[in-house]
N, C-alpha and C. Protein backbone atom coordinates (compact mmCIF):
# COMPACT_ATOMS: atom_id res chain seq x y z
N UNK A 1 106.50 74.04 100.23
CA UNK A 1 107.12 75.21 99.66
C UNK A 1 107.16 75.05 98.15
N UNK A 2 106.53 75.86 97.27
CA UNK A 2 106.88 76.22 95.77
C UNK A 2 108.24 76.28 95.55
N UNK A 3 108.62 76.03 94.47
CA UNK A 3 109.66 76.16 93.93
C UNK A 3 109.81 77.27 92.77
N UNK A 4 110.74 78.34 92.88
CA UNK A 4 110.20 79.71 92.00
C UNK A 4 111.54 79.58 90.99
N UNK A 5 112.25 78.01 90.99
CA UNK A 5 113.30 78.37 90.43
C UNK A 5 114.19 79.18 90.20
N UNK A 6 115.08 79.16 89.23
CA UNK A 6 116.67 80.09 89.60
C UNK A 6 117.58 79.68 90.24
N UNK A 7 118.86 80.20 89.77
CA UNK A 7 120.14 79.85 90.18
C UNK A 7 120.15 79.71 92.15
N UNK A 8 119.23 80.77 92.69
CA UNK A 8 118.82 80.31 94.31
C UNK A 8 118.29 79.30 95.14
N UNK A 9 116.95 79.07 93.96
CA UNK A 9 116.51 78.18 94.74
C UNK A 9 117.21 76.85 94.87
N UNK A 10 117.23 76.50 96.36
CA UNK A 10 117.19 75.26 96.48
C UNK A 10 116.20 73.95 96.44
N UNK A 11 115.04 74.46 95.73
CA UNK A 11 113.74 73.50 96.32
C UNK A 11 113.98 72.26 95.31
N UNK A 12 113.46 71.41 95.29
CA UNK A 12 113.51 69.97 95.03
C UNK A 12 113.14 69.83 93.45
N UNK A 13 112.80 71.35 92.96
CA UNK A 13 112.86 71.09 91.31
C UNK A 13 113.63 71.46 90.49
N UNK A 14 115.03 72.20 91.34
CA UNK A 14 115.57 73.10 91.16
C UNK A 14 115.59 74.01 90.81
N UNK A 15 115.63 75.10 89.03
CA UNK A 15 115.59 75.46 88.22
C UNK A 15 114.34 75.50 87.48
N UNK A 16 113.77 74.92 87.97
CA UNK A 16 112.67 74.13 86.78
C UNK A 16 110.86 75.04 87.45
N UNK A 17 111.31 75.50 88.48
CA UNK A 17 110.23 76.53 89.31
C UNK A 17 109.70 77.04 88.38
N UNK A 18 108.52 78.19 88.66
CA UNK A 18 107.64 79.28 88.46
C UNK A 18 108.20 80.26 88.63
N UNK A 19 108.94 80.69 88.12
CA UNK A 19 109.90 82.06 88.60
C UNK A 19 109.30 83.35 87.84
N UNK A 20 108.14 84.31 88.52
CA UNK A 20 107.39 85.39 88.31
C UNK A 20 107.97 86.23 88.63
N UNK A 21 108.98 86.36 89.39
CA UNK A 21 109.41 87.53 90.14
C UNK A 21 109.51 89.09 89.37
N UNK A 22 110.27 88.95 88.44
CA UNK A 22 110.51 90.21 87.77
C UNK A 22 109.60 89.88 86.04
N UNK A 23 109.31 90.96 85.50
CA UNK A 23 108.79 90.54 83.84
C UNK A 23 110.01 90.11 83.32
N UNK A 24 111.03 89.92 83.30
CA UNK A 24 112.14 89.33 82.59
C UNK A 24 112.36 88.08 83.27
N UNK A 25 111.61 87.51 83.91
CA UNK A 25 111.87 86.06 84.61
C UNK A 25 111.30 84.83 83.65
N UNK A 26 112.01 83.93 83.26
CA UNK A 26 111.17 82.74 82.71
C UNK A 26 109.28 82.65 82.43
N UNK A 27 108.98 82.92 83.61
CA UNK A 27 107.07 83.26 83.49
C UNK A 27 106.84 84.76 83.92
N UNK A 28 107.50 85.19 83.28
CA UNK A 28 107.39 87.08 83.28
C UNK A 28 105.92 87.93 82.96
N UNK A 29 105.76 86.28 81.74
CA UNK A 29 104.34 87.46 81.42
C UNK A 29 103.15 87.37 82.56
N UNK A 30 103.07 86.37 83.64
CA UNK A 30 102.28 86.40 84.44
C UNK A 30 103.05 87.46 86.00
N UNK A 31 103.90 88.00 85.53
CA UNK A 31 104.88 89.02 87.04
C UNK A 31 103.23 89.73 87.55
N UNK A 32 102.83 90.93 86.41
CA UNK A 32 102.07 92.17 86.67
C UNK A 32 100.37 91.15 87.38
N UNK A 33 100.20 90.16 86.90
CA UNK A 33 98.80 89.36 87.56
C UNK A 33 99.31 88.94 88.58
N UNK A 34 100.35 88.19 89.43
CA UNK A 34 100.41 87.69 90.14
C UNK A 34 100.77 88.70 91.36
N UNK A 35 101.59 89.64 90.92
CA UNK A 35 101.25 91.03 92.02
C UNK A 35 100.08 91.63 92.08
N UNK A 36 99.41 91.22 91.47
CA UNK A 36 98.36 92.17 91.53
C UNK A 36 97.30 91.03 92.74
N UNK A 37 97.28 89.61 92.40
CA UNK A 37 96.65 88.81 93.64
C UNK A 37 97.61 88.77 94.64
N UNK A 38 98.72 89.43 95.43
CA UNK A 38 99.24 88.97 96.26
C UNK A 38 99.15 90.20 97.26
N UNK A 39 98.87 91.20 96.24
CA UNK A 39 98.67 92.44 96.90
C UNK A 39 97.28 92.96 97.78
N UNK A 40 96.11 92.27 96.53
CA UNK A 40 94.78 92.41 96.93
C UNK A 40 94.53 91.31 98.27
N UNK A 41 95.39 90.06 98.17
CA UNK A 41 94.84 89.48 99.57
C UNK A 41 95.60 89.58 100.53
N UNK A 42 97.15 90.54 100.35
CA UNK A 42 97.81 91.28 101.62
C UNK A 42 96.34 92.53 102.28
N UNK A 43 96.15 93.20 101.37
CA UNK A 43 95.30 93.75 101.11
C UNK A 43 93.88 93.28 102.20
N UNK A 44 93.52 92.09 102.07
CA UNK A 44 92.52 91.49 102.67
C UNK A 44 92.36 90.96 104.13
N UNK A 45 93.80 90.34 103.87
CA UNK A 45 94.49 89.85 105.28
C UNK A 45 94.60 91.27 106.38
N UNK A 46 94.81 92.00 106.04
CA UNK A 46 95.14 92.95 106.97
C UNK A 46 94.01 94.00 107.51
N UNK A 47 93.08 93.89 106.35
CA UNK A 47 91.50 94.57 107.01
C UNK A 47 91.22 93.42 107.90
N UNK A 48 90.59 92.21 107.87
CA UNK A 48 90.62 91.56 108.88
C UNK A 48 90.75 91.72 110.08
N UNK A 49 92.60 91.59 109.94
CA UNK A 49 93.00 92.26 111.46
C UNK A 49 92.31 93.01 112.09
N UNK A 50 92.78 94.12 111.14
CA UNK A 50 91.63 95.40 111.42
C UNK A 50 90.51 94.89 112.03
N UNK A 51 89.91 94.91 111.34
CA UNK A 51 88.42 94.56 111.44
C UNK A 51 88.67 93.56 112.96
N UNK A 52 88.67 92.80 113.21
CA UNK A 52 88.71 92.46 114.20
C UNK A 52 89.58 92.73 115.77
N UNK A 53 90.42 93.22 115.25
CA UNK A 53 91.59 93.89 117.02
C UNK A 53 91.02 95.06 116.77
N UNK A 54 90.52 96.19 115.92
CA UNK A 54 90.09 97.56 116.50
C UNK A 54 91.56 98.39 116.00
N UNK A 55 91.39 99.61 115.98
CA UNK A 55 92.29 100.67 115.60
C UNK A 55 93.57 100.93 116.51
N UNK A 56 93.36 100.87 118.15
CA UNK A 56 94.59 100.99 118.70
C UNK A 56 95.75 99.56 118.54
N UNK A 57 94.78 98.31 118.92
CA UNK A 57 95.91 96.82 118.32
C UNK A 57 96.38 96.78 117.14
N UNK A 58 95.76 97.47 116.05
CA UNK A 58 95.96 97.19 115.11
C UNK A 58 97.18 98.41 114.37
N UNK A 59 97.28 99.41 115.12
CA UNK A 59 98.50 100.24 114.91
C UNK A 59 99.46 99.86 116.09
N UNK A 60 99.69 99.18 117.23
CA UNK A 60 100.74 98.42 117.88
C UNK A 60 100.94 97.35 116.91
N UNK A 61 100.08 96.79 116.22
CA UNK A 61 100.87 95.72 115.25
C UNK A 61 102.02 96.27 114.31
N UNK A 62 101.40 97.32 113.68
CA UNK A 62 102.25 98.11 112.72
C UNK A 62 103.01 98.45 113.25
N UNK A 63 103.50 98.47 114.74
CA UNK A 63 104.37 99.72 115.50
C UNK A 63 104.31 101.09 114.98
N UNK A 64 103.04 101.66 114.72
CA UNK A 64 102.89 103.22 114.40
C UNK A 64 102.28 103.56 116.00
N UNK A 65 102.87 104.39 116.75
CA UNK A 65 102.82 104.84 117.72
C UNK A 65 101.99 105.92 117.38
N UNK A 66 102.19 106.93 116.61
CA UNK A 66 101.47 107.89 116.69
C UNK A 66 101.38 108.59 114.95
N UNK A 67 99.88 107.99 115.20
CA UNK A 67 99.25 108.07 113.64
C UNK A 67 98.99 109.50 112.85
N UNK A 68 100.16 110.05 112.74
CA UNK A 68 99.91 111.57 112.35
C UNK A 68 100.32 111.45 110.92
N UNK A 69 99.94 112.67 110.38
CA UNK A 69 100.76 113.12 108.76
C UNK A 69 101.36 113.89 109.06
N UNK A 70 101.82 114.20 107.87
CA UNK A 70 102.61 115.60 107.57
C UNK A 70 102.61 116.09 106.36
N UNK A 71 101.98 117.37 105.82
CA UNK A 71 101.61 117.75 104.42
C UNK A 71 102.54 118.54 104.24
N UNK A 72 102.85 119.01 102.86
CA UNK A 72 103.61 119.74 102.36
C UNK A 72 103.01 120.33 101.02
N UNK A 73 102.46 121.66 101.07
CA UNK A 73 101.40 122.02 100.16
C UNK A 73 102.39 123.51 99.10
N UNK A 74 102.65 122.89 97.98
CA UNK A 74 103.95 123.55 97.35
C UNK A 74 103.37 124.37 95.86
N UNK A 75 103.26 125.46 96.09
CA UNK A 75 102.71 126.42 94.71
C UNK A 75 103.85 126.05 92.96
N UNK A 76 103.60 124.99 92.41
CA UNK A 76 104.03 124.95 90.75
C UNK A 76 104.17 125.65 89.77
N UNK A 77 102.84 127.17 90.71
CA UNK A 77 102.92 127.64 89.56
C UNK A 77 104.45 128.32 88.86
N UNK A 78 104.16 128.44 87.36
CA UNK A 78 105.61 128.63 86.56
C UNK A 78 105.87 130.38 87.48
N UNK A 79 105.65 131.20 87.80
CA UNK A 79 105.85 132.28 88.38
C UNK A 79 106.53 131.85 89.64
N UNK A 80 106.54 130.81 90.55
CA UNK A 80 107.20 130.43 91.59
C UNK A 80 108.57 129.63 91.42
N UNK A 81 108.72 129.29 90.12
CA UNK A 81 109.95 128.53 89.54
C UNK A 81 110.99 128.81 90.41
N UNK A 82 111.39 129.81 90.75
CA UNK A 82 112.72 130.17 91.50
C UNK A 82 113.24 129.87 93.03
N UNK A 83 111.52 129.79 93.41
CA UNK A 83 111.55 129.47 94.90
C UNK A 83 111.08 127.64 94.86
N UNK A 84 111.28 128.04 94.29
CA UNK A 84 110.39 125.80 94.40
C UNK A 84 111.77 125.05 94.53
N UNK A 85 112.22 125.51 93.90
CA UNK A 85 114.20 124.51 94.27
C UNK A 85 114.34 124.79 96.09
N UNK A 86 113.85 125.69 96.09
CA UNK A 86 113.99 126.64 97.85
C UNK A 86 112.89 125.83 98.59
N UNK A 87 112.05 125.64 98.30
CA UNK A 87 110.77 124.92 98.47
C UNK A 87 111.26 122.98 99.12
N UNK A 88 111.96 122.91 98.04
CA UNK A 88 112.17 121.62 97.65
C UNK A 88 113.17 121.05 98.70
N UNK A 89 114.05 121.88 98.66
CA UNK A 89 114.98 121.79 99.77
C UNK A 89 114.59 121.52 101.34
N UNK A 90 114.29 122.58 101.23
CA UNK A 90 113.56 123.34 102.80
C UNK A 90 112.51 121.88 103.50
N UNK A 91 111.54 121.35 102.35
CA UNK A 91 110.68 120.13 102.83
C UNK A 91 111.67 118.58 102.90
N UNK A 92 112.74 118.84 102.01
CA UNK A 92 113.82 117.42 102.20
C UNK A 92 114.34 117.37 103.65
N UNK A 93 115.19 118.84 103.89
CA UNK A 93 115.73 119.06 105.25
C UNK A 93 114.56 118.56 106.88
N UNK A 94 113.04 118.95 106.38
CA UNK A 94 112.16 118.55 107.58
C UNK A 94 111.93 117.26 107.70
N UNK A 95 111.85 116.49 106.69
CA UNK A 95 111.81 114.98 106.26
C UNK A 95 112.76 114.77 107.43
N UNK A 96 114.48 114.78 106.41
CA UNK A 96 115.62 114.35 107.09
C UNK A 96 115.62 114.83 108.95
N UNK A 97 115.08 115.46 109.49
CA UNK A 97 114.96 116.59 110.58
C UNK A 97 114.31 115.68 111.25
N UNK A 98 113.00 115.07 111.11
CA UNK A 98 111.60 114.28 111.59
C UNK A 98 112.61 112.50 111.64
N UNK A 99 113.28 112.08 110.70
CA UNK A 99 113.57 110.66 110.97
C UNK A 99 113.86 110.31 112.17
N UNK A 100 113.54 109.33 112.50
CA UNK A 100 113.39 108.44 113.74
C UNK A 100 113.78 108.93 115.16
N UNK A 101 112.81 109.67 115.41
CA UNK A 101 112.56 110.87 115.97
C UNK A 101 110.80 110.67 116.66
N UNK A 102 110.76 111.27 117.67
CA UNK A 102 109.23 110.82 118.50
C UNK A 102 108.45 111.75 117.47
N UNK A 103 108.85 112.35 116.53
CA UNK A 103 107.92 113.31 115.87
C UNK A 103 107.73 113.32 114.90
N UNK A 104 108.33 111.76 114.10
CA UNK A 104 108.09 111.65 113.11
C UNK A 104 106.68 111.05 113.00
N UNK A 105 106.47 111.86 111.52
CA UNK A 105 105.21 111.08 111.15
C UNK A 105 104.82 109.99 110.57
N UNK A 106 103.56 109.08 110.60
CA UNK A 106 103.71 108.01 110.23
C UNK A 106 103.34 108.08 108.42
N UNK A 107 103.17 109.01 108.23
CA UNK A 107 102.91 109.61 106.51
C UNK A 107 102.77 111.03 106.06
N UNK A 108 103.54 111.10 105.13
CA UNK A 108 103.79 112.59 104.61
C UNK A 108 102.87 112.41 103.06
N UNK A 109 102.54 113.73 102.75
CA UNK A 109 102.23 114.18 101.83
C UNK A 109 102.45 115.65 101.40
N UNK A 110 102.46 114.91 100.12
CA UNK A 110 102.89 116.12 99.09
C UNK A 110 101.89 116.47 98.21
N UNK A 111 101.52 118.05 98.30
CA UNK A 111 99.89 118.48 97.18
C UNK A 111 100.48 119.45 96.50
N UNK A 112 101.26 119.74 95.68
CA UNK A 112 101.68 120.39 94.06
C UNK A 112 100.07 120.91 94.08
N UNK A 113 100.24 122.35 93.94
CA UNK A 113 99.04 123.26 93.46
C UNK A 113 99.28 124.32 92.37
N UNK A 114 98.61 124.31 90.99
CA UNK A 114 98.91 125.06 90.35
C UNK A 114 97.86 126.45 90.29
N UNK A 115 98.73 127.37 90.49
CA UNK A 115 97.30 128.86 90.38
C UNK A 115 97.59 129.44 88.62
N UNK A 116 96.56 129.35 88.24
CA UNK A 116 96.57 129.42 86.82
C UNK A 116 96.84 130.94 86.30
């Protein structure tokens, strides 16, 4: 086990760790590189999987039962200003409506369209 130092760790160097965690940490200036490799080989690790169990094992891993979206396609333009608070609402309430629920989806999206 590394030692990432800080008042937490207990590891055997105490204090004296690699502590990246946040940019205000002792080795801060390496925070934004070291997320960035931990991400790309989460990133890697998990095509793998993929890649090898196939699409249905590999969403029982995730526990996504049922791989749907849900879009929410909302007019910006400045002429709709009045209804977009109405808009805004209305898509929070289906969110809150869908949570943990057989019908929730496993990803929502949001497409802001402006008509010029």
């Amino acid at each position: 086990k590394c030692s990432h130092g800080g008042t937490a760790d207990r590891g055997k160097r105490g204090n004296q760790g690699i502590n990246k965690d946040t940019r205000n940490s002792p080795h801060g200036q390496y925070h934004t590189a070291a997320a960035r490799v931990a991400t790309e080989a989460t990133v890697e690790v998990f095509q793998e999987i993929w890649d090898t169990v196939g699409d249905q094992a590999f969403l029982r891993f995730l526990n996504i039962r049922n791989p749907t979206g849900l879009a929410f396609v909302i007019d910006t333009t400045g002429s709709m200003r009045d209804d977009i608070e109405g808009a805004k609402q209305r898509t929070i309430n289906i969110v809150k409506s869908r949570r943990r629920t057989h019908t929730e989806p496993s990803f929502y999206l949001l497409v802001p369209f402006n008509d010029p």
